[in-house]
N, C-alpha and C. Protein backbone atom coordinates (compact mmCIF):
# COMPACT_ATOMS: atom_id res chain seq x y z
N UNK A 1 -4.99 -17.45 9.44
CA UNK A 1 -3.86 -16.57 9.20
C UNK A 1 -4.21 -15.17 9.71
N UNK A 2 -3.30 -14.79 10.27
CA UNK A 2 -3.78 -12.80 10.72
C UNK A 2 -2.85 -12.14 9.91
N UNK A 3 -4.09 -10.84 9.69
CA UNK A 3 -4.27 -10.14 8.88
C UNK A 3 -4.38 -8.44 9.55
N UNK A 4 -3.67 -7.58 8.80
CA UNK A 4 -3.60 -6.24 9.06
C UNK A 4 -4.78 -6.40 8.54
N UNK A 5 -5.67 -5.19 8.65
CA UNK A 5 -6.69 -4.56 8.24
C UNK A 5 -6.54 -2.89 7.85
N UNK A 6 -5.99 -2.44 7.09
CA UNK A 6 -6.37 -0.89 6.70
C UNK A 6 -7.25 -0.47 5.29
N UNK A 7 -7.52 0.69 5.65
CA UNK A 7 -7.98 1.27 4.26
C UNK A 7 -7.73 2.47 3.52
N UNK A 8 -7.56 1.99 2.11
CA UNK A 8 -7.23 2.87 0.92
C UNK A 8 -8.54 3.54 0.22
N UNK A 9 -8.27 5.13 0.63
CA UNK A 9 -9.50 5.54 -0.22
C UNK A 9 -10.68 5.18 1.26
N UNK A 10 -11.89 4.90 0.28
CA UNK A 10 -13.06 4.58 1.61
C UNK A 10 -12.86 2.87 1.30
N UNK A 11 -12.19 2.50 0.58
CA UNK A 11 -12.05 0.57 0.84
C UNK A 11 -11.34 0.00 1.67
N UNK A 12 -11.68 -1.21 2.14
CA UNK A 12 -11.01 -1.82 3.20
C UNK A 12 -10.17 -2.75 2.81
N UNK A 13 -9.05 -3.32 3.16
CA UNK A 13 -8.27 -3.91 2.10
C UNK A 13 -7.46 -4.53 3.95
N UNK A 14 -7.03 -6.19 3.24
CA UNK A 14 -6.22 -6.56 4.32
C UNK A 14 -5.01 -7.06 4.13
N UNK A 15 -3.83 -7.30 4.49
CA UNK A 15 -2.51 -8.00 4.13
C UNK A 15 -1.79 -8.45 5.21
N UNK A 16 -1.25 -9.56 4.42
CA UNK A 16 -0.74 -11.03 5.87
C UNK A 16 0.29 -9.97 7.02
N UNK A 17 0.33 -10.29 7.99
CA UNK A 17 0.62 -9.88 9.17
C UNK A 17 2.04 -9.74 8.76
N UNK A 18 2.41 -11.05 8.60
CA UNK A 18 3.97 -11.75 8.59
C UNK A 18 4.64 -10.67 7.54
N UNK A 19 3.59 -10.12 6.70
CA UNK A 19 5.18 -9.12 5.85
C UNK A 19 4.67 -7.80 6.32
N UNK A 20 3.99 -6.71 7.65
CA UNK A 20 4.06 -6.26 8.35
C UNK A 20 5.28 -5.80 9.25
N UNK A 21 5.82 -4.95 8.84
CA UNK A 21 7.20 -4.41 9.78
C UNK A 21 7.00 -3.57 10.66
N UNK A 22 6.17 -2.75 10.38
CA UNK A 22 5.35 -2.00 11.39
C UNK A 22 4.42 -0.58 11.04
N UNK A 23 3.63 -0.12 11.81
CA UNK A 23 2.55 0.63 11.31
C UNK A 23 3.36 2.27 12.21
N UNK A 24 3.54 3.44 10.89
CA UNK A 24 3.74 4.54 11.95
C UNK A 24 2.87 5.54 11.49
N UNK A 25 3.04 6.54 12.66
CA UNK A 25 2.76 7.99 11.99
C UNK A 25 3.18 8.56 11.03
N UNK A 26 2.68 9.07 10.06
CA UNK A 26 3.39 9.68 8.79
C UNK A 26 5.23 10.84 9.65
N UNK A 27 5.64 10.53 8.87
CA UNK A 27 7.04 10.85 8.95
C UNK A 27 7.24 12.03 8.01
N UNK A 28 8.16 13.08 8.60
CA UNK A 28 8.36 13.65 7.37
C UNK A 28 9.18 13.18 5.92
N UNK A 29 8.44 13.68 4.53
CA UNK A 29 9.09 13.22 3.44
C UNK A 29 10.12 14.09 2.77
N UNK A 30 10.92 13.19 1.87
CA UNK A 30 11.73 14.19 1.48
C UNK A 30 11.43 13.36 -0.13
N UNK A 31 11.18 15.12 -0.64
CA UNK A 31 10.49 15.01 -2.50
C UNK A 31 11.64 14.14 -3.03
N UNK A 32 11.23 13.35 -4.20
CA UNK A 32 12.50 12.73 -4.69
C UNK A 32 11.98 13.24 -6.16
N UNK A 33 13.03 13.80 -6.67
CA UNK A 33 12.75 14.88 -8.10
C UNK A 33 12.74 13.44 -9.23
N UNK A 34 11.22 14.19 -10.16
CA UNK A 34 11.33 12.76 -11.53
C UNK A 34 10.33 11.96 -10.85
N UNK A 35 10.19 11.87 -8.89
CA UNK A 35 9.51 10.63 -8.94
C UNK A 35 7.98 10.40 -9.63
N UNK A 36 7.43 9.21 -9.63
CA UNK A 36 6.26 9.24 -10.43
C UNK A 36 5.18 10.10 -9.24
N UNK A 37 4.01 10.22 -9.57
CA UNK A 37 2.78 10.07 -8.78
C UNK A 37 2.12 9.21 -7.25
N UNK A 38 2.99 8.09 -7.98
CA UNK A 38 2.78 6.99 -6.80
C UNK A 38 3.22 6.60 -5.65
N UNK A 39 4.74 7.62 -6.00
CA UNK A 39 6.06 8.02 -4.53
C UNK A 39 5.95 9.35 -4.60
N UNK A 40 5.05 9.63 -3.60
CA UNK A 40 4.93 10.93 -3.33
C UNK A 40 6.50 11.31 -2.78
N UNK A 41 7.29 10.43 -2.30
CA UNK A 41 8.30 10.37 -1.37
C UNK A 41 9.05 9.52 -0.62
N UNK A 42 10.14 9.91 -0.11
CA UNK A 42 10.73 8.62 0.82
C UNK A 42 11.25 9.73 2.00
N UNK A 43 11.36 8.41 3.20
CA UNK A 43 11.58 8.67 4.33
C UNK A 43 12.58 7.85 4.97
N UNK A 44 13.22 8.19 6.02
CA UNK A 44 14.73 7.69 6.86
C UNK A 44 13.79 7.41 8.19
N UNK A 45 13.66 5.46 8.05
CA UNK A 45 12.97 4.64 8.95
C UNK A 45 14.39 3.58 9.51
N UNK A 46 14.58 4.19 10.74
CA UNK A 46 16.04 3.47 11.39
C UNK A 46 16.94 3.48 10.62
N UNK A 47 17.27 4.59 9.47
CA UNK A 47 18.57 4.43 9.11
C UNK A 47 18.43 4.28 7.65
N UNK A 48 17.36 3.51 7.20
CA UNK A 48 16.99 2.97 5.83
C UNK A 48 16.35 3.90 4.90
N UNK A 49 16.56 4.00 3.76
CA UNK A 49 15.86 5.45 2.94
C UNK A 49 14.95 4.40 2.27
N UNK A 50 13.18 4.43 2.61
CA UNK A 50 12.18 3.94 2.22
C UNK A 50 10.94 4.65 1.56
N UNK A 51 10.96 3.97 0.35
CA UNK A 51 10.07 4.91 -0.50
C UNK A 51 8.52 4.74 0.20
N UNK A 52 7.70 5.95 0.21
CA UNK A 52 6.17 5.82 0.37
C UNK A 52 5.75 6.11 -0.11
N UNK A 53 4.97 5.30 -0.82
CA UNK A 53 3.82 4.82 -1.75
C UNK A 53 2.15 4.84 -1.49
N UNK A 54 1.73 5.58 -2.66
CA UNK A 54 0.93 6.22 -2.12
C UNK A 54 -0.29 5.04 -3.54
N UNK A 55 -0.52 4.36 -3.15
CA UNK A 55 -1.50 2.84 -3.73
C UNK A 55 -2.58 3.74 -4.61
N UNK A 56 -3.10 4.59 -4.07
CA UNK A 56 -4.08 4.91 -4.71
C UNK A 56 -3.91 5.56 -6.52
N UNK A 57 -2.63 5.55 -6.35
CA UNK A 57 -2.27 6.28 -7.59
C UNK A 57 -1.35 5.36 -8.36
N UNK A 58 -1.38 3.82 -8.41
CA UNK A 58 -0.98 2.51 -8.96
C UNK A 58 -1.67 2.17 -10.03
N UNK A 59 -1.57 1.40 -11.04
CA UNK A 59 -2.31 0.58 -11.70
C UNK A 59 -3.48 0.15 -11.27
N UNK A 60 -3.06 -0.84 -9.83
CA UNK A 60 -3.75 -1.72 -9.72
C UNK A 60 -5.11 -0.79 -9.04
N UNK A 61 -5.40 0.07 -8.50
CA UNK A 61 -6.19 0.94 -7.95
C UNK A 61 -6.55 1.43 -8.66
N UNK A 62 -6.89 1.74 -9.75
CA UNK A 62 -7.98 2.28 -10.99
C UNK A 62 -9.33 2.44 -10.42
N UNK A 63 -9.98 0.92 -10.17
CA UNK A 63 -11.29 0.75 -9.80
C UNK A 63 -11.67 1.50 -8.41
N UNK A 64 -11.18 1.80 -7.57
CA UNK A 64 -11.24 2.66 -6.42
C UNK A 64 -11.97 4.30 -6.82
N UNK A 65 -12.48 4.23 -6.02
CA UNK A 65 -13.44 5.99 -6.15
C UNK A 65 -12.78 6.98 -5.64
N UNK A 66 -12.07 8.11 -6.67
CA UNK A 66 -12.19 9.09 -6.11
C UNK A 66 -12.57 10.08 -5.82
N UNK A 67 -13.74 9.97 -4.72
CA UNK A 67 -14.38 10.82 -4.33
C UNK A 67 -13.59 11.34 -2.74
N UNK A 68 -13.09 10.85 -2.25
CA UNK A 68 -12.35 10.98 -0.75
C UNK A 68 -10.89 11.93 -1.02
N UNK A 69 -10.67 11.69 -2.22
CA UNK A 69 -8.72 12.28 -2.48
C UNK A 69 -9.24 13.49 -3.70
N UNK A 70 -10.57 13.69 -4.25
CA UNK A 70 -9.99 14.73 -5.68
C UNK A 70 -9.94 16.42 -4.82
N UNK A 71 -8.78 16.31 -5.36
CA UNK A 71 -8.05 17.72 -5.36
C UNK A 71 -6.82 17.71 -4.59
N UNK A 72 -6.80 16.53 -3.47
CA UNK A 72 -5.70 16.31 -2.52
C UNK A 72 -4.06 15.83 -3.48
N UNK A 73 -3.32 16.64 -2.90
CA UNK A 73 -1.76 16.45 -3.63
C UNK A 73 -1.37 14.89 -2.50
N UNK A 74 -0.98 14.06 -3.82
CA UNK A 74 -0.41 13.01 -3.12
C UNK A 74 0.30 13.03 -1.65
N UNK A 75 0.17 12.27 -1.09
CA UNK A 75 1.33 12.44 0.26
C UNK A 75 0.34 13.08 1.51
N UNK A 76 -1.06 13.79 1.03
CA UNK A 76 -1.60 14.30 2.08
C UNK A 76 -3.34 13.62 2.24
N UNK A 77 -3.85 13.28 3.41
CA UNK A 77 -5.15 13.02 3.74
C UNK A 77 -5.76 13.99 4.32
N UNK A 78 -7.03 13.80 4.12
CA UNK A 78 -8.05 14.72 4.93
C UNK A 78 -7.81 14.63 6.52
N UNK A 79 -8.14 13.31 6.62
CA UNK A 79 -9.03 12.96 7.79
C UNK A 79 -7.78 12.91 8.70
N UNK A 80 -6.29 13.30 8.81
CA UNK A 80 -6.11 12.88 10.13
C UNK A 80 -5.58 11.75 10.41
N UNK A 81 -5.67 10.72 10.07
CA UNK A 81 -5.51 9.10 10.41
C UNK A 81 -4.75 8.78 9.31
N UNK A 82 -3.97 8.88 8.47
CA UNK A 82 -3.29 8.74 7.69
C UNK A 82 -1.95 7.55 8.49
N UNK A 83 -1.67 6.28 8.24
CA UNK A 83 -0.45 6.12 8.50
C UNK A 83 0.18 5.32 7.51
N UNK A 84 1.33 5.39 7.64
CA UNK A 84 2.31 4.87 6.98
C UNK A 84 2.62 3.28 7.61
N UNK A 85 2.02 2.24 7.09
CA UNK A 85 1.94 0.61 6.85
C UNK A 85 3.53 0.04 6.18
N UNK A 86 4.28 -0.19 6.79
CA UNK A 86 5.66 -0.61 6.58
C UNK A 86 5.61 -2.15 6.07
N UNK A 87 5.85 -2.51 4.66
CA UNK A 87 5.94 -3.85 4.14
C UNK A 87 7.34 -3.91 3.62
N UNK A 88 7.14 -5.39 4.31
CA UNK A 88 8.87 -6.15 3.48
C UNK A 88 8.53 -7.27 3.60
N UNK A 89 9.10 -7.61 2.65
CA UNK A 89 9.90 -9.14 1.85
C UNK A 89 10.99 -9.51 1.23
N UNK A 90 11.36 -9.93 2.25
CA UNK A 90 13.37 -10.48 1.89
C UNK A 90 13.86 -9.07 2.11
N UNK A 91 14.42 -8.33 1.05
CA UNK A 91 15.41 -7.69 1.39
C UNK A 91 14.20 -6.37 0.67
N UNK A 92 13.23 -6.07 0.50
CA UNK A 92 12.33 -5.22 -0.25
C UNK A 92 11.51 -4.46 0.48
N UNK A 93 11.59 -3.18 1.15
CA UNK A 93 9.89 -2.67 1.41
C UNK A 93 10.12 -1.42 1.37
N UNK A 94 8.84 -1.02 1.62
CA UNK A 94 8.16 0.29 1.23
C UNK A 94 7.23 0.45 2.30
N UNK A 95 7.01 1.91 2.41
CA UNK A 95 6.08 2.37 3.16
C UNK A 95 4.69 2.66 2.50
N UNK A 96 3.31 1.90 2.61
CA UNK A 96 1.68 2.18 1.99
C UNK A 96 1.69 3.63 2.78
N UNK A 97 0.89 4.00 1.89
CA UNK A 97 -0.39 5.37 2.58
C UNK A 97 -1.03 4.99 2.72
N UNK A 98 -1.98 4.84 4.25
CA UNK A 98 -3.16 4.15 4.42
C UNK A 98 -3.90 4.97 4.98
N UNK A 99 -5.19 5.36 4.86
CA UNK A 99 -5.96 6.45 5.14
C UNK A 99 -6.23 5.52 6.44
N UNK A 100 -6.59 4.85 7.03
CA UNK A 100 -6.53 4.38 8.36
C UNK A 100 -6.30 2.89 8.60
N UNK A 101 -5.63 2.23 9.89
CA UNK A 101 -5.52 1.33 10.18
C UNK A 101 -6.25 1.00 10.94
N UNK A 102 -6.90 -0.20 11.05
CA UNK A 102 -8.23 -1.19 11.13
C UNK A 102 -7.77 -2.08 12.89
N UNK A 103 -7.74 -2.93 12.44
CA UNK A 103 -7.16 -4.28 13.53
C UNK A 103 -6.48 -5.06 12.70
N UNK A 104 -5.89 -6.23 13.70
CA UNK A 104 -5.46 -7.10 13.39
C UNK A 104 -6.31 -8.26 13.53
N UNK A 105 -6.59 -9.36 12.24
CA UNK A 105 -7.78 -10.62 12.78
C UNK A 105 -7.66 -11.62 12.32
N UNK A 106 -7.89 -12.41 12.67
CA UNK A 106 -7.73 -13.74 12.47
C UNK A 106 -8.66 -14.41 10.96
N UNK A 107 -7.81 -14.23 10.26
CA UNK A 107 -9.13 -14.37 8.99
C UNK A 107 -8.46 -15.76 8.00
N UNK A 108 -9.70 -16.39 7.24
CA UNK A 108 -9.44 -17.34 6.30
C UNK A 108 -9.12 -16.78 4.51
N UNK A 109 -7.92 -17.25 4.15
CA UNK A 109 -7.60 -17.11 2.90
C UNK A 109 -8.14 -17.49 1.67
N UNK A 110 -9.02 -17.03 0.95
CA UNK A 110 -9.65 -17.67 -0.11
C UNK A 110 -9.61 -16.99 -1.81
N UNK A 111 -9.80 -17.91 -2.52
CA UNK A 111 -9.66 -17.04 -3.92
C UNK A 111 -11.35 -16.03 -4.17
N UNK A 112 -11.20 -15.51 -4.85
CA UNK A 112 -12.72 -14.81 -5.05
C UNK A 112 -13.72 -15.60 -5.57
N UNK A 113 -15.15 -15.58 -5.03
CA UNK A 113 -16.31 -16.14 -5.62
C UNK A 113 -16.05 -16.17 -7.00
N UNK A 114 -16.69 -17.12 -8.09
CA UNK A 114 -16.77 -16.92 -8.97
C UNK A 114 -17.80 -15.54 -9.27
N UNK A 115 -17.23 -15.08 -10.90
CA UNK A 115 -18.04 -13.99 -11.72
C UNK A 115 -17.62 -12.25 -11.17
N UNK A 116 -17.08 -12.51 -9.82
CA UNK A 116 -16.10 -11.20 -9.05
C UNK A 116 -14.60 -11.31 -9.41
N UNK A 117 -14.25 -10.22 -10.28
CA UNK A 117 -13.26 -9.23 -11.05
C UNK A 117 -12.63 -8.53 -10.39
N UNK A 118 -11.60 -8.87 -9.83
CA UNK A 118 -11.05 -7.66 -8.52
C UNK A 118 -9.36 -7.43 -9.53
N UNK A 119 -8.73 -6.45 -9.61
CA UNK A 119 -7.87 -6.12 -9.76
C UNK A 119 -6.71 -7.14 -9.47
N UNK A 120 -5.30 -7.36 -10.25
CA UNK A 120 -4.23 -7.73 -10.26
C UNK A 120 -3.67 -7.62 -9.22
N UNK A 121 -3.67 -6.48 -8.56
CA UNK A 121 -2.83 -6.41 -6.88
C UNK A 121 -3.48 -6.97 -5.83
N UNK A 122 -4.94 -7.19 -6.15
CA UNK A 122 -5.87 -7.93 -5.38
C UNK A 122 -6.57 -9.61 -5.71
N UNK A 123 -5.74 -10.43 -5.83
CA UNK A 123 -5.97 -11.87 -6.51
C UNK A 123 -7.06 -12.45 -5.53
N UNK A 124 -6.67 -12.56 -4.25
CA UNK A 124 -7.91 -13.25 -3.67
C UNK A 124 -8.24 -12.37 -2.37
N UNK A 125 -9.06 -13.52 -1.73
CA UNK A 125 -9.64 -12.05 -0.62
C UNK A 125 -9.31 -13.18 0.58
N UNK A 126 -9.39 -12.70 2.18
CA UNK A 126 -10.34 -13.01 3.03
C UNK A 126 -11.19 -13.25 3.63
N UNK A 127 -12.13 -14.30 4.17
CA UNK A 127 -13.14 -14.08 4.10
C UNK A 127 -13.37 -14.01 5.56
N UNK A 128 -14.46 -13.10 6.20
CA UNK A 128 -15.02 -12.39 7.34
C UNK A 128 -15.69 -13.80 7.87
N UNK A 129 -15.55 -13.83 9.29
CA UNK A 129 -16.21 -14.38 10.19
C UNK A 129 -17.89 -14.14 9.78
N UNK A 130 -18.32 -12.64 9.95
CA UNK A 130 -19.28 -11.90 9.97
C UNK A 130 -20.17 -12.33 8.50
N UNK A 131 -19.72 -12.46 7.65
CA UNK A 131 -20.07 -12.83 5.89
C UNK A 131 -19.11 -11.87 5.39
N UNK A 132 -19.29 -11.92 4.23
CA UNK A 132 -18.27 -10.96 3.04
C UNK A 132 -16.78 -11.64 2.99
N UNK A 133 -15.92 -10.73 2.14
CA UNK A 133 -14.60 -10.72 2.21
C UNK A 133 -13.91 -9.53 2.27
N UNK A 134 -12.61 -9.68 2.38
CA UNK A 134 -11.93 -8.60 2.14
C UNK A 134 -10.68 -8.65 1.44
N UNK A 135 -10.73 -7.63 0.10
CA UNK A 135 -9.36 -7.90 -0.82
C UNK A 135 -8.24 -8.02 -0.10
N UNK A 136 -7.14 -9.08 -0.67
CA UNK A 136 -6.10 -8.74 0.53
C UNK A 136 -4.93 -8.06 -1.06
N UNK A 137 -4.04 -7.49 -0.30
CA UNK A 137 -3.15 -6.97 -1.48
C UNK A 137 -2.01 -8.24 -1.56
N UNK A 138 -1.76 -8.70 -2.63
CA UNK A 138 -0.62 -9.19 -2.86
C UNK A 138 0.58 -8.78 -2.98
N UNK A 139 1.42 -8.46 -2.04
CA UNK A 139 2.94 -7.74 -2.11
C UNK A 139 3.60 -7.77 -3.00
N UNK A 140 3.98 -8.47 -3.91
CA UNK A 140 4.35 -9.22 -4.88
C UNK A 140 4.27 -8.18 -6.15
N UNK A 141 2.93 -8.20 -6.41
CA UNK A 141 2.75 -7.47 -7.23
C UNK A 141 2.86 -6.09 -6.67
N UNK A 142 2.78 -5.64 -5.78
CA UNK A 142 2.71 -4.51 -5.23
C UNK A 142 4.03 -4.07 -5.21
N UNK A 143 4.74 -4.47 -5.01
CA UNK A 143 6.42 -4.29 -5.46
C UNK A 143 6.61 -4.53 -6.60
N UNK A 144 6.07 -5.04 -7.61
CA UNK A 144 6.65 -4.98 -9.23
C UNK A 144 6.21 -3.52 -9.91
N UNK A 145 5.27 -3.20 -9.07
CA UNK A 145 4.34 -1.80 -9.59
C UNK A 145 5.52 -0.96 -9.46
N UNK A 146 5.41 -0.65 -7.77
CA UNK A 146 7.06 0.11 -7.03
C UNK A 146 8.20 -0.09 -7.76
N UNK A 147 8.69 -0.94 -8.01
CA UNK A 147 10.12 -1.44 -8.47
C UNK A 147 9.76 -0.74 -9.71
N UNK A 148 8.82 -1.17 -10.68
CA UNK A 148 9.06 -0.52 -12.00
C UNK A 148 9.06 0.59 -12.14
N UNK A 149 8.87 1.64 -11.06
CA UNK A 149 8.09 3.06 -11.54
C UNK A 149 9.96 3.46 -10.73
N UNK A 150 10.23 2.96 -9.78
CA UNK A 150 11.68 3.26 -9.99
C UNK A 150 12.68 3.23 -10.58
N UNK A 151 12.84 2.01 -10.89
CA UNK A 151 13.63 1.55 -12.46
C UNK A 151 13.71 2.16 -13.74
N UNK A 152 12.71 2.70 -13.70
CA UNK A 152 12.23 3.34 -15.22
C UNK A 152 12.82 4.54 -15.28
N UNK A 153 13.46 5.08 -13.80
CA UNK A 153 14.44 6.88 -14.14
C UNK A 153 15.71 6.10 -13.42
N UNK A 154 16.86 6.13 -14.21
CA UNK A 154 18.20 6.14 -13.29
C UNK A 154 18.36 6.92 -12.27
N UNK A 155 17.94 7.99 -11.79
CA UNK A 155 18.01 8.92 -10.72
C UNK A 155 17.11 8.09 -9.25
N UNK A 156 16.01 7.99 -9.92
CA UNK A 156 15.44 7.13 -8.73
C UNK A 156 15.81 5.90 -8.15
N UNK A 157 16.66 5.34 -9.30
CA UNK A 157 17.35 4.01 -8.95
C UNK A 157 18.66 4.08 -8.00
N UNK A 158 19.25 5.29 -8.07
CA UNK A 158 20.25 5.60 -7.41
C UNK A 158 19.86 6.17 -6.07
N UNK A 159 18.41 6.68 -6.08
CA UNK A 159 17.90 7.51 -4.77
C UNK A 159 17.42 6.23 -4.10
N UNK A 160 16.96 4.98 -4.38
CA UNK A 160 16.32 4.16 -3.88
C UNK A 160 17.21 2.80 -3.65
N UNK A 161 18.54 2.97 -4.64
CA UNK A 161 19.42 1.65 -4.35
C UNK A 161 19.27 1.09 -2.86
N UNK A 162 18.92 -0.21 -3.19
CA UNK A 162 19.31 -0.72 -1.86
C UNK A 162 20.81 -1.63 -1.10
C-alpha cells in the first residue's frame, strides 16, 4: 500500500495515499473566533472553506515532545517547511500542519508489536523495508477529534457547515 510520509513535531508519521487530496504550501488563514487550539484556522482551497488542523495540539498527540513548538502560536513553524497535507473521506477533510513532507513509499500495513502503546489516532503502524515502523494516523479518528472540537460551539458549526 503507498503511503504519504510527513512529520509532526520531530516524529515521523505516515497515512494511506488514497485519502491524500493533496499536499500545499501553507495558505493564508482566516482566525475563526471560539475556535479551539487545534484549528488554528481555515482556509478557501478551490472554493471550499477547510479547517487546518494543527495535530499537535489533539488528544491523540499528548505523547509527542514539545521541545520543537514551545513558545510557537499555533498555525506557525520554525523551520520553513511547514505544509498543509489535505485529507478526505467521503464528503470530510481538513487540512494537517505538517512540519515537513517526507515521500511517498511503498510500505506494509501492520498492527504494533506486542507490549508497544501508541496512541488512539495511531492504531497500527507500517512497517519499513529498512527495519522499524512507522505510526500511520488513522483518519477516522482524526476526524472525530476535528468534528468534535467543532460541534461543541454552534458558531463553528455554522463556520465549518458543509
Amino acid at each position: 500500500m503507498q503511503y504519504l510520509v510527513f512529520d509532526i513535531r520531530e516524529r515521523t508519521f505516515a497515512v494511506p495515499l488514497s485519502l491524500v487530496r493533496e499536499v500545499t504550501l501553507p495558505l493564508p488563514l482566516s482566525t475563526v473566533p471560539r475556535a479551539p487550539e487545534a484549528i488554528p484556522g481555515a482556509m478557501c482551497l478551490r472554493g471550499r472553506i477547510i479547517a487546518v488542523v494543527a495535530p499537535e495540539c489533539l488528544p491523540g498527540f499528548s505523547a509527542l515532545s514539545d521541545d520543537d513548538l514551545s513558545g510557537s502560536r499555533p498555525g506557525t513553524l520554525p523551520d520553513g517547511q511547514t505544509r498543509f497535507v489535505v485529507l478526505e473521506s467521503g464528503t470530510w477533510s481538513a487540512a494537517l500542519r505538517v512540519r515537513r513532507v517526507g515521500d511517498i513509499r511503498e510500505l506494509e500495513a501492520a498492527p504494533w508489536p506486542e507490549g508497544v502503546s501508541e496512541a488512539p489516532v495511531t492504531p497500527g503502524c507500517a512497517r519499513l523495508p529498512e527495519g522499524g515502523a512507522l505510526p500511520v494516523l488513522d483518519v477516522q479518528v482524526l476526524r472525530g477529534l476535528v468534528d468534535s472540537a467543532i460541534l461543541a460551539d454552534p458558531l463553528l458549526r455554522a463556520a465549518f457547515a458543509r
